[in-house]
C-alpha atoms as a PDB file:
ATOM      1  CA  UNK A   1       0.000   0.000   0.000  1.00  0.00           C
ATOM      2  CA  UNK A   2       1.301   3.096  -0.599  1.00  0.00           C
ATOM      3  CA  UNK A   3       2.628   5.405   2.242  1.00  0.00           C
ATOM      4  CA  UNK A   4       2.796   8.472   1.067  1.00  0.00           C
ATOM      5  CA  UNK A   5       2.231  11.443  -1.636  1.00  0.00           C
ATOM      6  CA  UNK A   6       5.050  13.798  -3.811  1.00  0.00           C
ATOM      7  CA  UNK A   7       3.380  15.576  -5.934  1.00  0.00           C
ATOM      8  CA  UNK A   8       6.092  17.224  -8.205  1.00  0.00           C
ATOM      9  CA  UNK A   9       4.860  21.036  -9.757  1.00  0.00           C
ATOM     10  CA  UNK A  10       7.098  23.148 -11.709  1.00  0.00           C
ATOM     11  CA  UNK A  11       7.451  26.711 -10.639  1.00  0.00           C
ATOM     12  CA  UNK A  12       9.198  30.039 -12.369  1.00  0.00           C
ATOM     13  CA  UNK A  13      10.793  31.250  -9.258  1.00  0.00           C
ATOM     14  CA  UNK A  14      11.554  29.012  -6.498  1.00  0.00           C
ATOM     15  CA  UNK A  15      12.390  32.303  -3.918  1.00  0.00           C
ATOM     16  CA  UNK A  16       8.574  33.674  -4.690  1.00  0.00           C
ATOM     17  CA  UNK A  17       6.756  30.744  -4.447  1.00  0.00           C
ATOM     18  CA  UNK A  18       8.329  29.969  -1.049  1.00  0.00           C
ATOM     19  CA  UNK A  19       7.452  33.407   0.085  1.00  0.00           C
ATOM     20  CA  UNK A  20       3.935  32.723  -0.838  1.00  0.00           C
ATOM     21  CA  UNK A  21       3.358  29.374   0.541  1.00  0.00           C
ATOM     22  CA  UNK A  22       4.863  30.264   3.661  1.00  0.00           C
ATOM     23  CA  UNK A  23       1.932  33.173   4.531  1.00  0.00           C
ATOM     24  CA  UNK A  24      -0.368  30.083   3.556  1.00  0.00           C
ATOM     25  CA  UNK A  25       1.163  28.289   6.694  1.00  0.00           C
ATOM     26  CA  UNK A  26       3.086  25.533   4.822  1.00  0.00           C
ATOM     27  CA  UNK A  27       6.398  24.835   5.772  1.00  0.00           C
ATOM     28  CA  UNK A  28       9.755  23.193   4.089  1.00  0.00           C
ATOM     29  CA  UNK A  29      11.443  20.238   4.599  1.00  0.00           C
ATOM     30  CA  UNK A  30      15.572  21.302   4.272  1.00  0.00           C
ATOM     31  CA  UNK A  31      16.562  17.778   3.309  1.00  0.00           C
ATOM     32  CA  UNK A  32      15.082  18.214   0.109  1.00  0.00           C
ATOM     33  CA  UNK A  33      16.011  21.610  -0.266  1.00  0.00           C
ATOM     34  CA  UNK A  34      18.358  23.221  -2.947  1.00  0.00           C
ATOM     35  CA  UNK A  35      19.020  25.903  -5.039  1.00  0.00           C
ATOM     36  CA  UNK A  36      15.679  24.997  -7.509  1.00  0.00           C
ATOM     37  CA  UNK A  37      13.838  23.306  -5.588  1.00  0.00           C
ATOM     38  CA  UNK A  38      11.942  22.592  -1.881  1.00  0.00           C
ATOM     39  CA  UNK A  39       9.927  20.421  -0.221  1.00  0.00           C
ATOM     40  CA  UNK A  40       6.881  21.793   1.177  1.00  0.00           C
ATOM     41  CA  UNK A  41       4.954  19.538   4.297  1.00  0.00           C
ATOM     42  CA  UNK A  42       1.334  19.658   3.676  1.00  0.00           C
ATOM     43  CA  UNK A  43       0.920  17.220   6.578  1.00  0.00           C
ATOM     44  CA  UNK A  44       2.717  13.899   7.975  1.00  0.00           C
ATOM     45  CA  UNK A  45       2.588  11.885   4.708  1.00  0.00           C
ATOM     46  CA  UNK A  46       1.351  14.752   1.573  1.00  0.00           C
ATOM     47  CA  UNK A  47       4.593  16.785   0.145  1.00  0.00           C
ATOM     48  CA  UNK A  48       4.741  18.845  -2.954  1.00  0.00           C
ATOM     49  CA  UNK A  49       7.861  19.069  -4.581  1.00  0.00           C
ATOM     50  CA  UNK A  50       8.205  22.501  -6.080  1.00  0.00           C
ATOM     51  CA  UNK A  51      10.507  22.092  -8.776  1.00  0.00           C
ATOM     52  CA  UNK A  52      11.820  25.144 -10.808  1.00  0.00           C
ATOM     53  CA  UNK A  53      11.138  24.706 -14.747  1.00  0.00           C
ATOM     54  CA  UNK A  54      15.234  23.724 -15.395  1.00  0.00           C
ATOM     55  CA  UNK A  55      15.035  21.178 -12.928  1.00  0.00           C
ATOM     56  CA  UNK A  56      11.631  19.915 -13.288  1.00  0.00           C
ATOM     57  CA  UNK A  57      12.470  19.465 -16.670  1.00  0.00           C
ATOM     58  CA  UNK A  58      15.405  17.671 -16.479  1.00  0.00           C
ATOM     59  CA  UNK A  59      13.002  14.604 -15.187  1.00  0.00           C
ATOM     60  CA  UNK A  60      10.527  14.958 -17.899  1.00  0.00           C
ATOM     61  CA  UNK A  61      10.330  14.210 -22.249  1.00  0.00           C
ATOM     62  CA  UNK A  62       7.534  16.465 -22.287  1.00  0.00           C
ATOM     63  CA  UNK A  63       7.137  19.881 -22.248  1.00  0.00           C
ATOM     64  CA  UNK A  64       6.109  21.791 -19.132  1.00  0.00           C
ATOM     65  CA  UNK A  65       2.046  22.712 -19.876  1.00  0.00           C
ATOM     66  CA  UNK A  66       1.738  26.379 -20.567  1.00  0.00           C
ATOM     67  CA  UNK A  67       0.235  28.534 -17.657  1.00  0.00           C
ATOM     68  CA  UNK A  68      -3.250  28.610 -19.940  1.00  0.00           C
ATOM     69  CA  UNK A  69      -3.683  24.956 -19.519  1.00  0.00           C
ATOM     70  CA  UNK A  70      -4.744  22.853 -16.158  1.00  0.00           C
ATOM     71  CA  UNK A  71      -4.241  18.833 -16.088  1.00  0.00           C
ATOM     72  CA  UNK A  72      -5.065  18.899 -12.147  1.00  0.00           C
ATOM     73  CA  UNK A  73      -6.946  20.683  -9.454  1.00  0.00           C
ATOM     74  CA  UNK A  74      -5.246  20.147  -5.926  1.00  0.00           C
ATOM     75  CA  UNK A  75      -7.498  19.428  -3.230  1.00  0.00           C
ATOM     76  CA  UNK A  76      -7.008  20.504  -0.049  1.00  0.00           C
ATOM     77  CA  UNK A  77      -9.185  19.286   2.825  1.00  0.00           C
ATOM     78  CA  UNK A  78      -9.699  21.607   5.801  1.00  0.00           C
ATOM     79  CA  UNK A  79     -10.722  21.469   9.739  1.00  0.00           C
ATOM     80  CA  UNK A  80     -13.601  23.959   9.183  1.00  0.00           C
ATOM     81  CA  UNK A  81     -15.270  26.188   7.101  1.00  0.00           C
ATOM     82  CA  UNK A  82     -13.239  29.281   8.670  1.00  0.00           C
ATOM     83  CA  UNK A  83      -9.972  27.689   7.789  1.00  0.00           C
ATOM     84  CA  UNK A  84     -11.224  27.448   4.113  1.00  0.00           C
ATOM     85  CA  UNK A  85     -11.684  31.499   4.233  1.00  0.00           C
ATOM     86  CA  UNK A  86      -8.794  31.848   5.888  1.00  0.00           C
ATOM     87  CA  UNK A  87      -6.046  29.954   3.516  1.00  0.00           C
ATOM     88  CA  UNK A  88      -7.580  31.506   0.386  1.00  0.00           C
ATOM     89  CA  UNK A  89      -7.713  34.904   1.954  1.00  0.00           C
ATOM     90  CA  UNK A  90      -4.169  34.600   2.387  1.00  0.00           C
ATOM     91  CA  UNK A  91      -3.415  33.166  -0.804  1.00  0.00           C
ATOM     92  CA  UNK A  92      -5.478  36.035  -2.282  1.00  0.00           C
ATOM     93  CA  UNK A  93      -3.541  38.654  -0.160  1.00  0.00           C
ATOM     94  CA  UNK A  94      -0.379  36.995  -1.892  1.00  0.00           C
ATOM     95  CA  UNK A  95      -1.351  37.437  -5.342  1.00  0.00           C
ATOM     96  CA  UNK A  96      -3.130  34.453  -5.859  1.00  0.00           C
ATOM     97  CA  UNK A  97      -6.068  34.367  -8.603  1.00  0.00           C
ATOM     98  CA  UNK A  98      -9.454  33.523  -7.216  1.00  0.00           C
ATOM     99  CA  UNK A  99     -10.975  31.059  -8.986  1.00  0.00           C
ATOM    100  CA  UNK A 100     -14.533  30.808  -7.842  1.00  0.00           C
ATOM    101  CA  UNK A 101     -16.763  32.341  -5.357  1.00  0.00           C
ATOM    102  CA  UNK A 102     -16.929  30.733  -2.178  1.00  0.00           C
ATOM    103  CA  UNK A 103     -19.132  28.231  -2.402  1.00  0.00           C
ATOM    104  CA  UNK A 104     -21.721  26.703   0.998  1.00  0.00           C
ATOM    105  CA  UNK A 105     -23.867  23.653  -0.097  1.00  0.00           C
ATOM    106  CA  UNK A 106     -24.495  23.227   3.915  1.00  0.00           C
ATOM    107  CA  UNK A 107     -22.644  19.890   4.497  1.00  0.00           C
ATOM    108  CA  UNK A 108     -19.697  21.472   2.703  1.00  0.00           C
ATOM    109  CA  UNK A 109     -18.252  24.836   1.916  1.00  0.00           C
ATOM    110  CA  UNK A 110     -15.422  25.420  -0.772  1.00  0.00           C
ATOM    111  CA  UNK A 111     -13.776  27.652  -2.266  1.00  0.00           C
ATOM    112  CA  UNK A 112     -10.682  28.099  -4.668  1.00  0.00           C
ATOM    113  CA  UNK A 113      -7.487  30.156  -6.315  1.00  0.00           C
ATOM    114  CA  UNK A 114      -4.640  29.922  -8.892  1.00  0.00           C
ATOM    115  CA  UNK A 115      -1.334  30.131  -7.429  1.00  0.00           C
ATOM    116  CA  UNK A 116       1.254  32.659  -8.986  1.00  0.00           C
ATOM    117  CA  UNK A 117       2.608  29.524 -11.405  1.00  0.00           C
ATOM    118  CA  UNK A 118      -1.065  28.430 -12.620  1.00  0.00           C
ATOM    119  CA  UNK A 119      -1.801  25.805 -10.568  1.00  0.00           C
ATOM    120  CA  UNK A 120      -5.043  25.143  -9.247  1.00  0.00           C
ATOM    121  CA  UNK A 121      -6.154  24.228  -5.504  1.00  0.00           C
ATOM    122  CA  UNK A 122      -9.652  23.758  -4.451  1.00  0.00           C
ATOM    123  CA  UNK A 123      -9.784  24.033  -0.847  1.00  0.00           C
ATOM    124  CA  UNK A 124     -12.727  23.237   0.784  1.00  0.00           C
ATOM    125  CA  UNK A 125     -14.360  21.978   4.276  1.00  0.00           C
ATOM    126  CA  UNK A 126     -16.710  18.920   4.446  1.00  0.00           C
ATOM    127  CA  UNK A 127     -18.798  17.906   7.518  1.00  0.00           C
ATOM    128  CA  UNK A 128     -17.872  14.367   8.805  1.00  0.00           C
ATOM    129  CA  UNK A 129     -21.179  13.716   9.795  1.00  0.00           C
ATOM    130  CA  UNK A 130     -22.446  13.904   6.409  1.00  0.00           C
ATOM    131  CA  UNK A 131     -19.827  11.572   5.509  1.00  0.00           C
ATOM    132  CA  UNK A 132     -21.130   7.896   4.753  1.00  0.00           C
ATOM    133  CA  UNK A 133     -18.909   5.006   6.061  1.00  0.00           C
END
């Protein structure tokens, strides 16, 4: 079974994209740290890899897809529907694009933004009640 997650995403400017994750609350694993590249923590066993375009590319055939493209949405699960607000407030306050308006279906409330390389997180809140085991 698998343990845990790397998600690899390529970024323009390793320096800026550290600055803004870091008001989001993430921190950075130094182990995995260089001159292009970091290791963010999103939690005990979910890293993202951010990887600028020289380096990223230097694992890849393909080309890096062009900021006007998506192939993913990153999901990011929260505690509440507070926390929600509060991460994409400060990824707005950051420069981040917002990508939606916030949206409350009662069981769940989401809400989501384009981070200053083009990638896309949807961030969002779900009660566990409503939550079928």
């Amino acid at each position: 079974m698998v343990n845990s997650l790397f998600v690899n995403l390529p970024i323009a400017n390793l320096k800026k994209s550290v600055e803004f994750f870091t008001a989001l609350g993430f921190t950075f694993n130094p182990q995995f740290t260089d001159d292009q590249s970091t290791c963010m923590i999103v939690n005990d066993n979910i890293f993202i890899m951010l990887l600028e375009h020289a380096k990223f590319e230097s694992f890849i055939e393909k080309k890096i897809a062009p900021r006007d493209t998506a192939e993913a949405i990153f999901g990011l699960s929260c505690d509440s529907a507070d926390k929600v607000r509060e991460l994409c407030e400060k990824a707005f306050a950051q420069g981040a694009r917002q990508l939606n308006d916030p949206e409350d279906i009662g069981f769940m409330f989401s809400w989501g933004f384009e981070d200053l390389d083009g990638h896309l997180w949807d961030v969002f809140w779900m009660n566990p009640e409503h939550i079928i085991s």
